[in-house]
C-alpha atoms as a PDB file:
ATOM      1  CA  UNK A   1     -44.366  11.160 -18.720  1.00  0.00           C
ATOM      2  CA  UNK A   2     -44.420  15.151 -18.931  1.00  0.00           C
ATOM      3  CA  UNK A   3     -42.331  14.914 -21.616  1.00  0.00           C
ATOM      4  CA  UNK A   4     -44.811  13.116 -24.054  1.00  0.00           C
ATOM      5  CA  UNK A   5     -47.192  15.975 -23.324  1.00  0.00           C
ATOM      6  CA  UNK A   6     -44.989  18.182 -25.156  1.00  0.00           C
ATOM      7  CA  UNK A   7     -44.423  16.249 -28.083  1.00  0.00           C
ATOM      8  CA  UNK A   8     -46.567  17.869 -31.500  1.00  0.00           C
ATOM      9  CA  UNK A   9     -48.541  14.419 -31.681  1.00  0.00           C
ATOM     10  CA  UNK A  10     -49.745  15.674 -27.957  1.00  0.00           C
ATOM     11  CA  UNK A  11     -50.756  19.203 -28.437  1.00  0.00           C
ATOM     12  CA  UNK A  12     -54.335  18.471 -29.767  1.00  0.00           C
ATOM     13  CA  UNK A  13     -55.179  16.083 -26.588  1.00  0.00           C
ATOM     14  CA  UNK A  14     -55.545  16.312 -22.971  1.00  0.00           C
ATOM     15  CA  UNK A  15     -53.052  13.322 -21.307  1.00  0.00           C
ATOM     16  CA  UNK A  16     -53.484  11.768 -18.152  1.00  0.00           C
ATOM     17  CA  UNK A  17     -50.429   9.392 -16.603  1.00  0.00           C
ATOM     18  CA  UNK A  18     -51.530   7.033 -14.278  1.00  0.00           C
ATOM     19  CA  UNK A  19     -48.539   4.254 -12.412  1.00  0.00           C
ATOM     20  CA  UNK A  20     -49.491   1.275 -10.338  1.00  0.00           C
ATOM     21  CA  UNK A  21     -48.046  -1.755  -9.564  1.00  0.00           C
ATOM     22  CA  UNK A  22     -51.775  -3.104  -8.247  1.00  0.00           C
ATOM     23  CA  UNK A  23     -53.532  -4.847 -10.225  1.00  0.00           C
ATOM     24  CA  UNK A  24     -57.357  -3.501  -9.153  1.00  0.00           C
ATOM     25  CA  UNK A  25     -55.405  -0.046  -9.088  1.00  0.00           C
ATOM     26  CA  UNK A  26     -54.930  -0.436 -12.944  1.00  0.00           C
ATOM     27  CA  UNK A  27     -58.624  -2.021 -13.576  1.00  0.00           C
ATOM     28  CA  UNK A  28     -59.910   0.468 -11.480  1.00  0.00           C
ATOM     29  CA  UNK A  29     -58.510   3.300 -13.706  1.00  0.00           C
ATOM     30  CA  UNK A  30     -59.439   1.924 -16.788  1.00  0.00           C
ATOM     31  CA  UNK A  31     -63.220   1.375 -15.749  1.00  0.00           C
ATOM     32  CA  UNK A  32     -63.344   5.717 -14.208  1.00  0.00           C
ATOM     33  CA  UNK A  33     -61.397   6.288 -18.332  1.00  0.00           C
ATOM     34  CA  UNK A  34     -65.468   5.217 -19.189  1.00  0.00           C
ATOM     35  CA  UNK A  35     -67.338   8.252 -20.661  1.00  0.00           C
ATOM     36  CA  UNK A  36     -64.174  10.458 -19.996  1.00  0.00           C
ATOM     37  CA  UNK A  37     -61.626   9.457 -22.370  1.00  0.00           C
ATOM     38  CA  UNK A  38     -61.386   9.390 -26.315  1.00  0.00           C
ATOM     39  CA  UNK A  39     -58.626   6.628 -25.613  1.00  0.00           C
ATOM     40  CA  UNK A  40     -56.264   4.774 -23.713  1.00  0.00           C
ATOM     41  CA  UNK A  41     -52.110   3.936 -23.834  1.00  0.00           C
ATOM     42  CA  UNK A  42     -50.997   0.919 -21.115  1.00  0.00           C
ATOM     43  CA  UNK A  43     -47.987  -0.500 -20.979  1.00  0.00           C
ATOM     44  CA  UNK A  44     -49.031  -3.684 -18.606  1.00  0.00           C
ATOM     45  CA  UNK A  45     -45.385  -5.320 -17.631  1.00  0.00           C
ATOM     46  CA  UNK A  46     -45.541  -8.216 -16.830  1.00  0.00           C
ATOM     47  CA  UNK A  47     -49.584  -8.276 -16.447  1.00  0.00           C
ATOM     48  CA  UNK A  48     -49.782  -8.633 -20.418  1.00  0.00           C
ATOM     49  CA  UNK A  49     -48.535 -12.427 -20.136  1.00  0.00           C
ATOM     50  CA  UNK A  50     -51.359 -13.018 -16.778  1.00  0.00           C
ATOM     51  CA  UNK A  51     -53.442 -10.733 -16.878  1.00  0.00           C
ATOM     52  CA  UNK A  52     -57.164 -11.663 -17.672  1.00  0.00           C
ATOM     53  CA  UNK A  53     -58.904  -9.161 -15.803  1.00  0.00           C
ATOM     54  CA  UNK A  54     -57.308  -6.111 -17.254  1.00  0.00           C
ATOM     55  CA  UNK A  55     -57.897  -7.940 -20.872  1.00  0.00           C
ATOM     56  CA  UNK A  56     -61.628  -7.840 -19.384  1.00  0.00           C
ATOM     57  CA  UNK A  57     -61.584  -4.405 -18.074  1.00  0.00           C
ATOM     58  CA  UNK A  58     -60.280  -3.152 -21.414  1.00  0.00           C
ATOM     59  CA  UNK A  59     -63.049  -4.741 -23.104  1.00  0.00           C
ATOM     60  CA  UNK A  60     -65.409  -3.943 -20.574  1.00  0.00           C
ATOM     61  CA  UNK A  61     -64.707  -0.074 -21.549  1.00  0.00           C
ATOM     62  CA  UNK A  62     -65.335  -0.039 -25.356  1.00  0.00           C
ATOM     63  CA  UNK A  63     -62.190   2.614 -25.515  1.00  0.00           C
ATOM     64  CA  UNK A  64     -59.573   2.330 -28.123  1.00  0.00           C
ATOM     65  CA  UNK A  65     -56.559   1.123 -26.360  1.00  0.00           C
ATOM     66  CA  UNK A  66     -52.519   0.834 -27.232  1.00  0.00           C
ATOM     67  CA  UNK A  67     -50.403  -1.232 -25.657  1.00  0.00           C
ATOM     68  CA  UNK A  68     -46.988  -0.497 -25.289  1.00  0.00           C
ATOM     69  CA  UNK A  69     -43.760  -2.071 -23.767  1.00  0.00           C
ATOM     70  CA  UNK A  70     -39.958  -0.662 -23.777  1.00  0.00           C
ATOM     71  CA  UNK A  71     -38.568  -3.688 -24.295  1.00  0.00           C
ATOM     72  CA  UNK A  72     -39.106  -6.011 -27.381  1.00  0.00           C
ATOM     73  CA  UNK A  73     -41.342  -7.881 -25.607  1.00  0.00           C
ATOM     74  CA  UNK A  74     -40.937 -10.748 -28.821  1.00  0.00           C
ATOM     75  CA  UNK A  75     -36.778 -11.409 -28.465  1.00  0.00           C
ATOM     76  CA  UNK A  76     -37.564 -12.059 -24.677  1.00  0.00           C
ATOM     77  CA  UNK A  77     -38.257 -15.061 -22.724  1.00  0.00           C
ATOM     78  CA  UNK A  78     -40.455 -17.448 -24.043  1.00  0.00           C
ATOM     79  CA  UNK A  79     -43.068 -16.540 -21.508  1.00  0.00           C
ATOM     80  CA  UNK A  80     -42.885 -12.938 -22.133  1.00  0.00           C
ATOM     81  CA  UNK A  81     -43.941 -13.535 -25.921  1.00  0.00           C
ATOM     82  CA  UNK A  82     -47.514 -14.245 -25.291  1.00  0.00           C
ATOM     83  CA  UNK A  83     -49.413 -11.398 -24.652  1.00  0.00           C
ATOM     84  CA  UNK A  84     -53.367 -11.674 -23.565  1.00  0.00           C
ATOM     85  CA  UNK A  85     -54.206  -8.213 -23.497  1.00  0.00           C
ATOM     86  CA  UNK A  86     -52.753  -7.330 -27.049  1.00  0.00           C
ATOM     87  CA  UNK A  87     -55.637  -9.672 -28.567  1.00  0.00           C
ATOM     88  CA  UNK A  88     -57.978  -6.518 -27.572  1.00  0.00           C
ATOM     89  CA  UNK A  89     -55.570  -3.432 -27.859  1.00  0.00           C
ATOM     90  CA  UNK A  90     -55.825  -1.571 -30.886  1.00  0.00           C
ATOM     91  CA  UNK A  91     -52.210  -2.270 -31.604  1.00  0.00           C
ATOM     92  CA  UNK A  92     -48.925  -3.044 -29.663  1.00  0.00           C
ATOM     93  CA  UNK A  93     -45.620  -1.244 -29.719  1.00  0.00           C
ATOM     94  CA  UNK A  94     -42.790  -2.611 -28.051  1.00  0.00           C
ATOM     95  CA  UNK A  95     -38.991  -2.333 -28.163  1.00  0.00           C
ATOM     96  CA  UNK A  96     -38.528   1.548 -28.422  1.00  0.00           C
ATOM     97  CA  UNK A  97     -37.738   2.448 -25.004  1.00  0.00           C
ATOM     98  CA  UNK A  98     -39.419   5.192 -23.682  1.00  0.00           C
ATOM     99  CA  UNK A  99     -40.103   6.359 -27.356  1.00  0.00           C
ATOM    100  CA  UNK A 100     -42.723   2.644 -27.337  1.00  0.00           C
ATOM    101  CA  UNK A 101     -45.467   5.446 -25.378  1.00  0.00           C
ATOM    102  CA  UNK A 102     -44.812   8.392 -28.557  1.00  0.00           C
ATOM    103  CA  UNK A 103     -45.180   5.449 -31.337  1.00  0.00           C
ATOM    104  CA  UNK A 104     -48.296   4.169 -29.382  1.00  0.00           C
ATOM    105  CA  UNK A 105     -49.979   7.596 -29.326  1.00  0.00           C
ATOM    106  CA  UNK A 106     -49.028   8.039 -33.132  1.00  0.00           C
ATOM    107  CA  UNK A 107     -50.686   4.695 -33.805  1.00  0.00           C
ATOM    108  CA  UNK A 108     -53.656   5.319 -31.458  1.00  0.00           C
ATOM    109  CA  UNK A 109     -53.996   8.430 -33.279  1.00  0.00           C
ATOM    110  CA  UNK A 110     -54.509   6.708 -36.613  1.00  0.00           C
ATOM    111  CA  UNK A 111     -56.500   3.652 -35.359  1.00  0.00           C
ATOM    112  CA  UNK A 112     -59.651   6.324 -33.977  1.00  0.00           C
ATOM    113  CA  UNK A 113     -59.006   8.554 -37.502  1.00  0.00           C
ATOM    114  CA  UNK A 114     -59.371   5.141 -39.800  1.00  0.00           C
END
């Protein structure tokens, strides 16, 4: 994710990339983002179709939040369609590749300026 940080979008914010494949890993980093960041970017795999307690936990927090995929999460699987946490997100991006986080921090961006 050091590339992102260099992107012009990037230059007026301080980023912080976080990976887990746990669960209470992911929660736990969302509730410590709590008084310390302006907002948050999550691309939640496979948790986005199961996931009720990082839906909570995002909620929980109060922080603007993106969520992004780099697949097109909507030409998938049936079950990959569905998505609980984007109900609470800010805004989903999906489909991009790698490019999904830039487009999400562009969209975050203008979510918290509208």
């Amino acid at each position: 994710m050091e590339w992102l940080k260099t992107a012009p979008e990037a230059q007026e914010h301080e980023l912080e990339h976080f990976q887990s494949n746990h669960e209470g890993a992911i929660i736990d980093q969302i509730h410590n983002a709590m008084g310390q960041s302006d907002g948050i970017i999550i691309n939640p795999g496979a948790y986005s179709h199961t996931s009720y307690a990082i839906r909570d936990a995002i909620t929980s927090v109060g922080i603007p939040t993106m969520e992004v995929h780099l697949s097109d999460i909507h030409n998938r699987e049936e079950f990959r369609r569905v998505s609980v946490i984007s109900p609470v997100c800010v805004g989903q991006v999906s489909g991009l590749g790698k490019m999904s986080y830039l487009e999400g921090l562009k969209k975050l961006q203008k979510s918290m300026r509208d």
